[in-house]
C-alpha atoms as a PDB file:
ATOM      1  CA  UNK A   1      22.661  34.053  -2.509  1.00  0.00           C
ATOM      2  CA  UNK A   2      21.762  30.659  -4.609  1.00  0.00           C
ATOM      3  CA  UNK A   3      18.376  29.505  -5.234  1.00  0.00           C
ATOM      4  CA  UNK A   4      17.868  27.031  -2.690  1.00  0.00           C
ATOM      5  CA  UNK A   5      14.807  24.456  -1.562  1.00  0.00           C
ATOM      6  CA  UNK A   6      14.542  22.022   0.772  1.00  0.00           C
ATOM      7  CA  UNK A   7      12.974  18.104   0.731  1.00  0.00           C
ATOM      8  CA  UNK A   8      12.093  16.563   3.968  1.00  0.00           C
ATOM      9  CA  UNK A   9      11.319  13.610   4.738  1.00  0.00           C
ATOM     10  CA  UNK A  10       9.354  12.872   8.396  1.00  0.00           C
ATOM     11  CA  UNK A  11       8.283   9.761  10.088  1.00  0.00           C
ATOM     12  CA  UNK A  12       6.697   8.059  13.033  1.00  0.00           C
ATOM     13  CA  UNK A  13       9.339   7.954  15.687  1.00  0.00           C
ATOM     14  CA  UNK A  14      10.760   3.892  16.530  1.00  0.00           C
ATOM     15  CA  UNK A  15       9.336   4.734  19.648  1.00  0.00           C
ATOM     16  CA  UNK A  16       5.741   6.389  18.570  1.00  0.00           C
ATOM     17  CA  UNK A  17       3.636   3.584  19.834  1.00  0.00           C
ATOM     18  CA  UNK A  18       4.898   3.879  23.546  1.00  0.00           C
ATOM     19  CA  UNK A  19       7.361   1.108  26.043  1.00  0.00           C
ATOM     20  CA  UNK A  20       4.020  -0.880  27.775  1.00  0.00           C
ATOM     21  CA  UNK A  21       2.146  -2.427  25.024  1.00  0.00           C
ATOM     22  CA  UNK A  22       2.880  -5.359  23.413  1.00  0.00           C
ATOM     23  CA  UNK A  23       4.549  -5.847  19.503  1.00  0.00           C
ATOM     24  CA  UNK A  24       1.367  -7.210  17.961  1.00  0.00           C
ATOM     25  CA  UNK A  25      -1.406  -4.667  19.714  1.00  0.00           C
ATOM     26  CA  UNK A  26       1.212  -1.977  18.421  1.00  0.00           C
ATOM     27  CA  UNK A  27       1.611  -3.254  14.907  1.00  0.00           C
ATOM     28  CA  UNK A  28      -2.206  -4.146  14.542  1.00  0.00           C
ATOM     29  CA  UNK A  29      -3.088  -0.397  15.709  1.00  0.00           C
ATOM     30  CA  UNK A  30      -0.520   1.176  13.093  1.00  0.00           C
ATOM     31  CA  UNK A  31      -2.108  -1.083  10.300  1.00  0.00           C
ATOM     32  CA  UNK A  32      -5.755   0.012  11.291  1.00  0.00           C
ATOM     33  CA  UNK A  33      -4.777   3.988  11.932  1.00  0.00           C
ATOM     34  CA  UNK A  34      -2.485   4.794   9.746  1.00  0.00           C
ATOM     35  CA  UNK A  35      -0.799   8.379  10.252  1.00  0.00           C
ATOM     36  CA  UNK A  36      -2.016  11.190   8.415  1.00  0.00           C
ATOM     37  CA  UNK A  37       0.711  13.203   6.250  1.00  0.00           C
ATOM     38  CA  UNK A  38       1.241  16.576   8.774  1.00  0.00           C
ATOM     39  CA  UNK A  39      -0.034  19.763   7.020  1.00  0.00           C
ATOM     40  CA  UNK A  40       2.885  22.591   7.231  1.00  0.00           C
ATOM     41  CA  UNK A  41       1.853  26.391   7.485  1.00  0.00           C
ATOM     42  CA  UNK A  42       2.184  28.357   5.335  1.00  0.00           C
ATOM     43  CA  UNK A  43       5.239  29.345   3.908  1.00  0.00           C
ATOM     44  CA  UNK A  44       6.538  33.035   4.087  1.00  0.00           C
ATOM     45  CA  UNK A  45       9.664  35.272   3.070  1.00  0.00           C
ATOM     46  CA  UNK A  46       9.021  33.620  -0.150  1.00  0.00           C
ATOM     47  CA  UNK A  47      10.363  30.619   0.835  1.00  0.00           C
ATOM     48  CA  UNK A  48       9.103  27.076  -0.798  1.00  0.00           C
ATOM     49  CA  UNK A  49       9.339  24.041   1.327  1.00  0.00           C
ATOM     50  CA  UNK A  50       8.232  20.266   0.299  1.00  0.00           C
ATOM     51  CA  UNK A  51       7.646  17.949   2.721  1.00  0.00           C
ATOM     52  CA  UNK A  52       6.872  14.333   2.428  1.00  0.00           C
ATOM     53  CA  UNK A  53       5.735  11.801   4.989  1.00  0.00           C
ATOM     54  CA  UNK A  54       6.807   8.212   4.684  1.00  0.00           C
ATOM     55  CA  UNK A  55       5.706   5.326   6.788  1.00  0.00           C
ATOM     56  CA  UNK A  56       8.081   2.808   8.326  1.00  0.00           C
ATOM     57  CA  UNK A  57       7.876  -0.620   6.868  1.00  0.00           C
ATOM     58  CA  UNK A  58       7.533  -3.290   9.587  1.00  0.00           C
ATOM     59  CA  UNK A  59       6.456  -6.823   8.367  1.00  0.00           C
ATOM     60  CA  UNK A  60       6.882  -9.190  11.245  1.00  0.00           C
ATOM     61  CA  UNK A  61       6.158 -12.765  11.460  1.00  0.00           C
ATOM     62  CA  UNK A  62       5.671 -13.348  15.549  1.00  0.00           C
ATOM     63  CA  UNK A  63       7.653 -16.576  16.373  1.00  0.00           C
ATOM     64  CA  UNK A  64       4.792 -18.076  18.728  1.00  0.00           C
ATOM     65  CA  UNK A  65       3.183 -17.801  14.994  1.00  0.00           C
ATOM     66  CA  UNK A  66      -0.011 -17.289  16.186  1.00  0.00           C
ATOM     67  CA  UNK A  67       0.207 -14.231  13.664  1.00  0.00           C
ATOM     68  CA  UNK A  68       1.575 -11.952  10.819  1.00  0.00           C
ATOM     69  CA  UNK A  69       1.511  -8.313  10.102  1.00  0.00           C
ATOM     70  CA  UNK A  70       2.209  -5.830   7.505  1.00  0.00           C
ATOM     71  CA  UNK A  71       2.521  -2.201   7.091  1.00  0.00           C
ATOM     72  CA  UNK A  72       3.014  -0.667   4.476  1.00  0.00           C
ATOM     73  CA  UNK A  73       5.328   1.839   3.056  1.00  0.00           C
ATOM     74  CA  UNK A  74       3.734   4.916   1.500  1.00  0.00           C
ATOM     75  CA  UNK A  75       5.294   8.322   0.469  1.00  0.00           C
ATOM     76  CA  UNK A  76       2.582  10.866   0.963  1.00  0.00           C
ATOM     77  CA  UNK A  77       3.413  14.296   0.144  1.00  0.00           C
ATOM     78  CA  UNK A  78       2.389  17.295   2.581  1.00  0.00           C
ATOM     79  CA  UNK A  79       2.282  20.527   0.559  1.00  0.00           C
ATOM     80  CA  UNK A  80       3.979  23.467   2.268  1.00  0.00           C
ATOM     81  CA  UNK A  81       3.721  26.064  -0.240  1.00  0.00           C
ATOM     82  CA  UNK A  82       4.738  25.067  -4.348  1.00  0.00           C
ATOM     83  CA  UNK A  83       6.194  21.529  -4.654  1.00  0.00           C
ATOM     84  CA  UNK A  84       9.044  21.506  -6.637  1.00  0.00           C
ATOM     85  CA  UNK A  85      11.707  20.206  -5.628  1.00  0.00           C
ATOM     86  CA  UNK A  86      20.495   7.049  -1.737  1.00  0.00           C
ATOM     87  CA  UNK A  87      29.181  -2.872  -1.726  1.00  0.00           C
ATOM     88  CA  UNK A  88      31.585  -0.498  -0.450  1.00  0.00           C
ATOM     89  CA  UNK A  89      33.450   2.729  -1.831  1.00  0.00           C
ATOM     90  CA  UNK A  90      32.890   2.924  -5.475  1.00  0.00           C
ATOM     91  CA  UNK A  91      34.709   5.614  -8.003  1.00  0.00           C
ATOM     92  CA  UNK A  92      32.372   7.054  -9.913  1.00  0.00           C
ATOM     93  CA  UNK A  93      31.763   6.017 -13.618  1.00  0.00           C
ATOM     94  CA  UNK A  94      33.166   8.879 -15.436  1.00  0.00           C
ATOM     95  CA  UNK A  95      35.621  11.223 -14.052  1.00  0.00           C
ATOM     96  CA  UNK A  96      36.108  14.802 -16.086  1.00  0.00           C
ATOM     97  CA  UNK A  97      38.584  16.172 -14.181  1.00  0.00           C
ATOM     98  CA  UNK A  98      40.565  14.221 -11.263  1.00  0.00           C
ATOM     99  CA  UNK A  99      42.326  17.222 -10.751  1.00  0.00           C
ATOM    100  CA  UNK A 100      39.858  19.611 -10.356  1.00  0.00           C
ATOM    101  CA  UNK A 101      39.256  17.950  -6.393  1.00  0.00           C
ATOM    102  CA  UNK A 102      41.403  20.732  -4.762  1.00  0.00           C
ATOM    103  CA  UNK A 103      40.075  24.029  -6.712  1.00  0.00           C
ATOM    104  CA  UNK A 104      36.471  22.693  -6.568  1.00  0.00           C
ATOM    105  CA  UNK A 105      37.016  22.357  -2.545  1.00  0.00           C
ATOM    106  CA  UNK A 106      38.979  25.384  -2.128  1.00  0.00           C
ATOM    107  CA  UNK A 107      37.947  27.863   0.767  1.00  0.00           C
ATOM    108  CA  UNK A 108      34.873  25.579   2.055  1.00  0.00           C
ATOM    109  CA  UNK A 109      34.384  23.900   4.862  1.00  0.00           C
ATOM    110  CA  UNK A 110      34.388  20.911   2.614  1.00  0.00           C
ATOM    111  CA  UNK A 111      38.368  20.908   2.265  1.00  0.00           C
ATOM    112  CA  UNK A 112      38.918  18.743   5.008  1.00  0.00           C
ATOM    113  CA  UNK A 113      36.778  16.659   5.263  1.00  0.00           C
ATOM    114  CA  UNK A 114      36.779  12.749   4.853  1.00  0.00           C
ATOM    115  CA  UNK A 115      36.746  11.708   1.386  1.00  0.00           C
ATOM    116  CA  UNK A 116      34.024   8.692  -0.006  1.00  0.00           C
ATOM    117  CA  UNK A 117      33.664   5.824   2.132  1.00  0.00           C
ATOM    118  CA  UNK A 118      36.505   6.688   4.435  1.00  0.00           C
ATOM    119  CA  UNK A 119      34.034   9.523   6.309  1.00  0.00           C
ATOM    120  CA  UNK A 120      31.207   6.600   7.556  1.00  0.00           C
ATOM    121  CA  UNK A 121      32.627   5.796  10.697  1.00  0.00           C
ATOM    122  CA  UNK A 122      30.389   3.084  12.166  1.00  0.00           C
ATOM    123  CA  UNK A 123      30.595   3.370  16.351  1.00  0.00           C
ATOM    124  CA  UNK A 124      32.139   0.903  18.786  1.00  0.00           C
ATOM    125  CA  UNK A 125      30.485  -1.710  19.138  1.00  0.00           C
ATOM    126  CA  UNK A 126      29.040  -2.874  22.169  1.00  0.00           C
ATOM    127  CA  UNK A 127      26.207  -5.311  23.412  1.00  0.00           C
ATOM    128  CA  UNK A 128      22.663  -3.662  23.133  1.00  0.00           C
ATOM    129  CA  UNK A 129      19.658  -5.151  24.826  1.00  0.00           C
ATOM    130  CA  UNK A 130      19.245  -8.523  23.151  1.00  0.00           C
ATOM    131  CA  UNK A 131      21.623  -7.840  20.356  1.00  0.00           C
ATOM    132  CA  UNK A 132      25.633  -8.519  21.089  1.00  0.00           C
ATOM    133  CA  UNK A 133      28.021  -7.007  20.591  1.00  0.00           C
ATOM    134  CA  UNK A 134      28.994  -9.143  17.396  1.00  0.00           C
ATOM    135  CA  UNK A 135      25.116  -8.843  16.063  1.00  0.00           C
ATOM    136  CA  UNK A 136      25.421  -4.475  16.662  1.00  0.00           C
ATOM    137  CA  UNK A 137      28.409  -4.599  14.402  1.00  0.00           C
ATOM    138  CA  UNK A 138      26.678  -6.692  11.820  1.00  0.00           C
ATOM    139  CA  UNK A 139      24.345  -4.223  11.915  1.00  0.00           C
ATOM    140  CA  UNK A 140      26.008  -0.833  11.774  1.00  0.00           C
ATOM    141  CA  UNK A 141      28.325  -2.429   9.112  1.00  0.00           C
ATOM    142  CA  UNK A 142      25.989  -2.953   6.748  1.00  0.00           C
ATOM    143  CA  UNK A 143      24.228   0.353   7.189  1.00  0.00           C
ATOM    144  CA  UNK A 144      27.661   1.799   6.184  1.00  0.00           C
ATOM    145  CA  UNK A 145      27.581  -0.598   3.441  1.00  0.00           C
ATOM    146  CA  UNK A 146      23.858   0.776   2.362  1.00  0.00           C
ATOM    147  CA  UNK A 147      24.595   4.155   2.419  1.00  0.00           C
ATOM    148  CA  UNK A 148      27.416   3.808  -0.120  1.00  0.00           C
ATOM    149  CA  UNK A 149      25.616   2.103  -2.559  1.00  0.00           C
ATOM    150  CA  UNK A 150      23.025   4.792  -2.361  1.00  0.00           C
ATOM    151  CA  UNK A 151      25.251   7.493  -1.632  1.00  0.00           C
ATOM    152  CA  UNK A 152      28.610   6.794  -3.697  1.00  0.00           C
ATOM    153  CA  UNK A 153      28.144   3.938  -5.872  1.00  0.00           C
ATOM    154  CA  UNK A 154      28.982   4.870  -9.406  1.00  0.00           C
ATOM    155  CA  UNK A 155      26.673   2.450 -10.536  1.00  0.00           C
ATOM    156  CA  UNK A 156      23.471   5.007  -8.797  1.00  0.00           C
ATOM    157  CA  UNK A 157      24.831   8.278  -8.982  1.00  0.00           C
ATOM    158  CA  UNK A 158      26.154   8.893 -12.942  1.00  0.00           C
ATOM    159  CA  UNK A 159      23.507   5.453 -14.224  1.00  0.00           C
ATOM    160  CA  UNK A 160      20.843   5.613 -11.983  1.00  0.00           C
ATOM    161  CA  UNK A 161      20.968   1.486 -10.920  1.00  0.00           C
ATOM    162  CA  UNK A 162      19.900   0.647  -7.790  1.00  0.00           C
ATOM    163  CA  UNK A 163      20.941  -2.728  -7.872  1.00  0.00           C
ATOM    164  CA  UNK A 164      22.863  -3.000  -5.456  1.00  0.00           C
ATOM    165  CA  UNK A 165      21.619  -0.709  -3.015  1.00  0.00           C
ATOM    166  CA  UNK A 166      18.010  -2.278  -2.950  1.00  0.00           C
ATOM    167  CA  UNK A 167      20.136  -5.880  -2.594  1.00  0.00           C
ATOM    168  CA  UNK A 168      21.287  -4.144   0.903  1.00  0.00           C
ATOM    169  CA  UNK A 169      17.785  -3.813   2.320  1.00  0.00           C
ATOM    170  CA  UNK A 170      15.019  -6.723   3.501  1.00  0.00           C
ATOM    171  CA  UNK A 171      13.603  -8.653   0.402  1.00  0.00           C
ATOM    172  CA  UNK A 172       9.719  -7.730   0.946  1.00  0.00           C
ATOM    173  CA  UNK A 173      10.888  -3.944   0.967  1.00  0.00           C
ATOM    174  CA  UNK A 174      12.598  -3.500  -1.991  1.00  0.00           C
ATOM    175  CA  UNK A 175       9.624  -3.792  -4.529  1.00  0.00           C
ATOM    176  CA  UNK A 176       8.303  -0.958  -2.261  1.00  0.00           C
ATOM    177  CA  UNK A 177      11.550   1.196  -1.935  1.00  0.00           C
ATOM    178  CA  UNK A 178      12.104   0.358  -6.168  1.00  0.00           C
ATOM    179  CA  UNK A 179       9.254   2.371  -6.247  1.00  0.00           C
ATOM    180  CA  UNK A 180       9.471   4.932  -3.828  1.00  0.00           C
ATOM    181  CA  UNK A 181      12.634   5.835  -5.811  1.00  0.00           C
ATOM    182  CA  UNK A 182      10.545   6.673  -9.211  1.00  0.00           C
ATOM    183  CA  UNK A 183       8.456   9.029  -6.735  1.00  0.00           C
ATOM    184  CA  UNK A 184       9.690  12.493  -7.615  1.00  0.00           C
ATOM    185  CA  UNK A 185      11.943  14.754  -4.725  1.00  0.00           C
ATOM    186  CA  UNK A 186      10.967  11.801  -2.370  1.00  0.00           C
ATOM    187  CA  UNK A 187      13.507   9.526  -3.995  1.00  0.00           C
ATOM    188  CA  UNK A 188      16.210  11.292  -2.647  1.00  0.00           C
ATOM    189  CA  UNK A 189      15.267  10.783   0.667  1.00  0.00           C
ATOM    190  CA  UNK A 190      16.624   6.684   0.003  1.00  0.00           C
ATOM    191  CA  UNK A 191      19.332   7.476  -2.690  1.00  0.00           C
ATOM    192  CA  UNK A 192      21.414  10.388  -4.870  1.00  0.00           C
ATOM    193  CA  UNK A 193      21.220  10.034  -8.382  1.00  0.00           C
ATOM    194  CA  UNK A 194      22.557  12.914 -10.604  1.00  0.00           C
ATOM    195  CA  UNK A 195      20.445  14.346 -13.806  1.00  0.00           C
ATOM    196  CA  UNK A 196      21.351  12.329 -16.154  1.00  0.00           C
ATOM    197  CA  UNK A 197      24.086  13.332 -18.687  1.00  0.00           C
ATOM    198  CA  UNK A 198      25.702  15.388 -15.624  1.00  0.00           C
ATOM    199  CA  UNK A 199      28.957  13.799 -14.795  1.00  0.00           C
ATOM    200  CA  UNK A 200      31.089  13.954 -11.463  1.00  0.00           C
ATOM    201  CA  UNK A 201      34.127  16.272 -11.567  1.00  0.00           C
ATOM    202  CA  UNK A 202      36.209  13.916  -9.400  1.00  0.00           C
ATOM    203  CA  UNK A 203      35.991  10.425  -7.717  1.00  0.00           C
ATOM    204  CA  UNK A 204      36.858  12.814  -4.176  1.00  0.00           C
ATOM    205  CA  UNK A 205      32.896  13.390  -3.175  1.00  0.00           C
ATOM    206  CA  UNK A 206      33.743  14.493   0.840  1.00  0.00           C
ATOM    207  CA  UNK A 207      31.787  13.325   3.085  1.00  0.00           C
ATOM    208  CA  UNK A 208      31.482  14.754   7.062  1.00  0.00           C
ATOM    209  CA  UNK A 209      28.936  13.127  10.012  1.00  0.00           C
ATOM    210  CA  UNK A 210      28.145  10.360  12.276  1.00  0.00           C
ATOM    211  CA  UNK A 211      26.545   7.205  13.045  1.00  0.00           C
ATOM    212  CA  UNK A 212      25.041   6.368  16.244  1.00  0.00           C
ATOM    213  CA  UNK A 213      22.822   3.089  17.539  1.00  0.00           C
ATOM    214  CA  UNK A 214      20.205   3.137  20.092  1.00  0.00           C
ATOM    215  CA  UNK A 215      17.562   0.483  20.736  1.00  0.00           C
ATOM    216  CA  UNK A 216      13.551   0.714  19.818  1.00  0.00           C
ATOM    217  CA  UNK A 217      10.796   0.145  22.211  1.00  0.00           C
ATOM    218  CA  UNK A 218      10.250  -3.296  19.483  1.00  0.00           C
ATOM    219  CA  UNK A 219      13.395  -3.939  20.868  1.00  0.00           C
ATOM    220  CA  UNK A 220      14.679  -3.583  17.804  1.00  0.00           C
ATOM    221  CA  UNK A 221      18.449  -1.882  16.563  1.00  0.00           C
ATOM    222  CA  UNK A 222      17.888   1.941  15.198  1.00  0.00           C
ATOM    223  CA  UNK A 223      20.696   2.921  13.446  1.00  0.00           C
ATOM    224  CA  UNK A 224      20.947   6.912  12.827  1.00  0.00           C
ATOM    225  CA  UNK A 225      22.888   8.030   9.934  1.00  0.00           C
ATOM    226  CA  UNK A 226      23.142  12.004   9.805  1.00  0.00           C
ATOM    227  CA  UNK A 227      25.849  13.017   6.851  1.00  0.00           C
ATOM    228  CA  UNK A 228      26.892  15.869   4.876  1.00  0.00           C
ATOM    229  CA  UNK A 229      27.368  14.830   1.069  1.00  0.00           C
ATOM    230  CA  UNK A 230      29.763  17.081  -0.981  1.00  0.00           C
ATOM    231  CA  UNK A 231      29.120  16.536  -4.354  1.00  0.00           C
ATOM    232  CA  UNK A 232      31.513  18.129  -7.453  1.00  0.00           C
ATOM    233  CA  UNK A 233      29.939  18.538 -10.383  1.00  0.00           C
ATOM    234  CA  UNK A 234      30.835  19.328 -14.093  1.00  0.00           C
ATOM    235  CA  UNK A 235      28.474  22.772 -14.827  1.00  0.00           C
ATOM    236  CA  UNK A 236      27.341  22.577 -18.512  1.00  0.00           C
ATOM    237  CA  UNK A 237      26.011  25.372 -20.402  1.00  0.00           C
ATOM    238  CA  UNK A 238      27.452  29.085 -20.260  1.00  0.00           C
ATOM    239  CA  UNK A 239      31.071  29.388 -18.800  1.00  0.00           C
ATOM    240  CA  UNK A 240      30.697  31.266 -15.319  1.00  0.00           C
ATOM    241  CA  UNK A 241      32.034  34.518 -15.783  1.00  0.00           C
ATOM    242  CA  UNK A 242      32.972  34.151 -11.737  1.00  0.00           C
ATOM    243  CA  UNK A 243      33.384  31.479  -9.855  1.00  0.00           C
ATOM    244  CA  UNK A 244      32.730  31.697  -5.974  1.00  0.00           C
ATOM    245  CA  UNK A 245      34.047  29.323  -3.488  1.00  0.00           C
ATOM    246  CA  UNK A 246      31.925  25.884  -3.832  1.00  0.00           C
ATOM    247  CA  UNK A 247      30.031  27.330  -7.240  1.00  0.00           C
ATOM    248  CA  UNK A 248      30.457  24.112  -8.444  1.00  0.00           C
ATOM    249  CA  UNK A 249      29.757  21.699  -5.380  1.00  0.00           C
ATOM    250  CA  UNK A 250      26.166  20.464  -4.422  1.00  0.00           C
ATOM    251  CA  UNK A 251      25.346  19.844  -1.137  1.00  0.00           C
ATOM    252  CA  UNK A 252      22.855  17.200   0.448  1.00  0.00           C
ATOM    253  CA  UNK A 253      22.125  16.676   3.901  1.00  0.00           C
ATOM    254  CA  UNK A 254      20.842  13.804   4.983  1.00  0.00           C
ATOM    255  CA  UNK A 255      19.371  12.060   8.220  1.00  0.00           C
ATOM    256  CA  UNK A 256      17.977   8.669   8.117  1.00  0.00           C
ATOM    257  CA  UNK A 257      17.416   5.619  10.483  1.00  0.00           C
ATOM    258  CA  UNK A 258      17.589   2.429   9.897  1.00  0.00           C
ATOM    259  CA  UNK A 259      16.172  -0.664  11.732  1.00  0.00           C
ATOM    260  CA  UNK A 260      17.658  -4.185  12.802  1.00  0.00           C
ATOM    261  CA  UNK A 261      15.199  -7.063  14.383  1.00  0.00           C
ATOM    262  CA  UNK A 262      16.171  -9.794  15.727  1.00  0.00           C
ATOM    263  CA  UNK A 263      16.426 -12.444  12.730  1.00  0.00           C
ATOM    264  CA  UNK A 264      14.923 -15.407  15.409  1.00  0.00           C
ATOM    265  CA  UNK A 265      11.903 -13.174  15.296  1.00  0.00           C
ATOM    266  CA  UNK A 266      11.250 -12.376  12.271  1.00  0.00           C
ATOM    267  CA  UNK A 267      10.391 -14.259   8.902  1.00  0.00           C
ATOM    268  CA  UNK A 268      13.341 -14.976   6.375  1.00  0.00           C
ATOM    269  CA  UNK A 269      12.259 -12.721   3.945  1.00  0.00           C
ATOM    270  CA  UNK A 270      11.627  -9.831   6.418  1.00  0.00           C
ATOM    271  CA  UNK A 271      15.178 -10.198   7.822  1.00  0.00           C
ATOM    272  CA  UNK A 272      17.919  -7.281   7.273  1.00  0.00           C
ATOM    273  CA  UNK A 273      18.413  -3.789   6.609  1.00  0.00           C
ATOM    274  CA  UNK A 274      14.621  -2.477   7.181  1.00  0.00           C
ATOM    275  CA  UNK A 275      14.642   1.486   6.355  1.00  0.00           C
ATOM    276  CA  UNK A 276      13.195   4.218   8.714  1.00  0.00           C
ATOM    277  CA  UNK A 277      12.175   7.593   8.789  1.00  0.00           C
ATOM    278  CA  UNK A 278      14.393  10.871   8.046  1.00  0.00           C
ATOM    279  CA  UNK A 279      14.965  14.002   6.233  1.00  0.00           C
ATOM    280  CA  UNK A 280      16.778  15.346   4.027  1.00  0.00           C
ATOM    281  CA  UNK A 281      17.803  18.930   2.235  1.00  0.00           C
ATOM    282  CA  UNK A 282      20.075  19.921  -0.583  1.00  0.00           C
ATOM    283  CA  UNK A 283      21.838  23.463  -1.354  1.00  0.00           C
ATOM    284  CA  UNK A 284      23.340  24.977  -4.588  1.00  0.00           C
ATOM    285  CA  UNK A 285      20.970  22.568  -6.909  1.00  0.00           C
ATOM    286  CA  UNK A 286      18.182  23.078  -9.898  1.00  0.00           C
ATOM    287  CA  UNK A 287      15.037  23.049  -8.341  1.00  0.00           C
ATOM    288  CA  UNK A 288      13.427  21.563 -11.266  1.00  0.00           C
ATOM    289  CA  UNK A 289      15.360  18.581 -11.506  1.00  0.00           C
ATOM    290  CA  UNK A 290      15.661  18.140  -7.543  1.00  0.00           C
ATOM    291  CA  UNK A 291      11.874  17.572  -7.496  1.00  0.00           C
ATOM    292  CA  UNK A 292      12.388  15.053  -9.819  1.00  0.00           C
ATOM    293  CA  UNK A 293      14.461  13.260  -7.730  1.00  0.00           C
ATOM    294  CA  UNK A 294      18.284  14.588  -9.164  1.00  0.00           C
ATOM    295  CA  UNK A 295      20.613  16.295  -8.506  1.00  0.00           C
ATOM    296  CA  UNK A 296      22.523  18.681 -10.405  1.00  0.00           C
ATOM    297  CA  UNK A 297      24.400  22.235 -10.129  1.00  0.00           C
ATOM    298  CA  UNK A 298      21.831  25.715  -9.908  1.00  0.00           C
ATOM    299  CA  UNK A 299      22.016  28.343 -12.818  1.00  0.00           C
ATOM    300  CA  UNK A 300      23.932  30.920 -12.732  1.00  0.00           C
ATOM    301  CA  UNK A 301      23.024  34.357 -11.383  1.00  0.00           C
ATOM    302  CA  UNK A 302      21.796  37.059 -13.459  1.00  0.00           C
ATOM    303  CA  UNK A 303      25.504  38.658 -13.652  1.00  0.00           C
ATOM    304  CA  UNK A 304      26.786  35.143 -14.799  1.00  0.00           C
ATOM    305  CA  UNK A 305      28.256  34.005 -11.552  1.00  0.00           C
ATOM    306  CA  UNK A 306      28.366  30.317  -9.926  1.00  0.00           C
ATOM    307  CA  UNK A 307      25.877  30.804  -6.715  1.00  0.00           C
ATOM    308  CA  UNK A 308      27.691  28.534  -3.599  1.00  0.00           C
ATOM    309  CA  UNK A 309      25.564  26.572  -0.685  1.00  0.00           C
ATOM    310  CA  UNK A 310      26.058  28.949   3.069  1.00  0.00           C
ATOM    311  CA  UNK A 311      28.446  27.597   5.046  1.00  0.00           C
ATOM    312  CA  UNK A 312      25.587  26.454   7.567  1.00  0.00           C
ATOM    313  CA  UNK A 313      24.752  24.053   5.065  1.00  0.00           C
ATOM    314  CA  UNK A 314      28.322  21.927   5.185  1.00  0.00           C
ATOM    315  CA  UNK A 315      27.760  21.787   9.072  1.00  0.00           C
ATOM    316  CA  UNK A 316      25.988  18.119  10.218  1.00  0.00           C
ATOM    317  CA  UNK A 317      25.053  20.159  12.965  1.00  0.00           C
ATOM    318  CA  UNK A 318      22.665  22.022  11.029  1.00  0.00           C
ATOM    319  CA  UNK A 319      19.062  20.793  11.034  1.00  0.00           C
ATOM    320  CA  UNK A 320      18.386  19.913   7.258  1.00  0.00           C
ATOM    321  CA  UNK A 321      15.214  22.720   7.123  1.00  0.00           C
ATOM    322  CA  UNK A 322      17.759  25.512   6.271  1.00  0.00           C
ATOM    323  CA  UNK A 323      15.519  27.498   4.818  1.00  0.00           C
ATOM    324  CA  UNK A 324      16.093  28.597   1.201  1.00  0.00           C
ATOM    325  CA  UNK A 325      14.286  30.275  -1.717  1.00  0.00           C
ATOM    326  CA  UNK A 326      13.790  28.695  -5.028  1.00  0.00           C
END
């Protein structure tokens, strides 16, 4: 079986502050109390689990503007056991092998399913609470947008620029979210970026999951992105002496929200794309460089033979805490 870990991600719910009090006694209270990182048990089975807590970021100008109030974003890592170890469709920067698609897919779940951009399928959209129906599509549209600049954009995965992504999001967040992405394994809880030097084996990363919108009790637009990324890689080093069905693919799960409030009610620079909470897990990687924040194939077994990801881990119906062993 391959050495595998899993990052997490976990925060307050949209809906953690309860439907009957008002937006500022709710925001004030967050600011004054904010929530403790959640201390895991211990792990067991050898198994070594990181999990990080990050804190919504909700800086909202009230329009009666009687007041203004911020909270901040902060990654806060909750040890469970040794810590170790996100402008549409882009091709990746360098491709080895365009070829290679098919054999590095063959015999896994992966085979079939959607390839880059083509697998975010934004829902129908419809009129939610105070948004319409034209606003909700605004909305889920740019999420897609987001998540393939942090996801598939050439320019983040193979360089490591976030340009574009952090251009997606609110203007106050991104100093905050530049930053969360130099914070270790918690960086890839926002965006994928591969070890540097490690190249893509083909521009076909497949992608399988769904999007779905709901409304918050700020009556704000929460926007729930849960996909499968199926990344080929280019395995330096030693030549596998064996090669087992997805040796050479890494898989990361990912589920993340996203927020929408109403522009009228918020200040210009607090308006767009606000990020959320979520978690995240990744399969057939180095542990090492994963809690640094990269992504890159697992070393070989002690017989010389690729190690693959389990099947489970291709499924978006699998909760992203598959447990592994690194």
């Amino acid at each position: 079986m391959p050495p595998e870990d899993s990052a997490r991600r976990a925060h307050p719910s949209p809906d953690d502050s309860g439907p009957t009090r008002g937006l500022l006694d709710r925001l004030l209270r967050r600011s004054a109390q904010p929530t403790k990182a959640r201390q895991a048990s211990k792990p067991q089975h050898g198994t070594r689990v990181a999990r990080l807590q990050r804190r919504k970021v909700i800086r909202l100008a009230v329009v009666a503007g009687v007041a203004a109030v911020v909270v901040g974003l902060l990654l806060a890592p909750g040890v469970r056991g040794v810590f170790f170890n996100r402008s549409g469709g882009g091709l990746p920067a360098t491709v080895a092998n365009q070829s290679s698609a098919t054999s590095a897919y063959a015999d896994t779940p992966a085979a079939t399913f959607p390839i880059g951009a083509t697998g975010i399928l934004p829902p129908p959209a419809a009129k939610l609470g105070p948004f319409s129906a034209a606003d909700v599509e605004a909305a889920t549209k740019l999420t897609k947008q987001t998540l393939v600049a942090a996801r598939l954009d050439p320019a983040m995965l193979e360089k490591g620029d976030t340009t574009t992504y952090l251009s997606k999001l609110a203007p106050s967040l991104r100093p905050m979210i530049g930053s969360a992405l130099q914070n270790g394994a918690g960086a890839l809880g926002y965006a994928t970026r591969l070890v540097p030097g490690t190249k893509l084996a083909s521009t076909q990363i497949r992608i399988s999951g769904t999007m779905d919108v709901s409304l918050g009790t700020d009556q704000q637009l929460v926007i729930k992105a849960d996909y499968v990324w199926v990344y080929p890689l280019v395995r330096s080093g030693a030549t596998p002496s064996a090669t087992m069905p997805g040796g050479e693919l890494v898989v990361l799960h990912t589920v993340e929200t996203y927020e929408w409030y109403q522009p009228a009610k918020v200040v210009a620079t607090e308006r767009g794309l606000r990020t959320g909470g979520g978690e995240w897990n990744a399969y057939n990687k180095d542990c090492g460089k994963f809690g640094q924040g990269y992504l890159t194939l697992g070393p070989l077994d002690k017989d010389g033979h690729t190690t693959a990801p389990p099947t489970a881990a291709y499924n978006p119906k699998t909760a992203p805490d598959l447990p592994g062993a690194c």
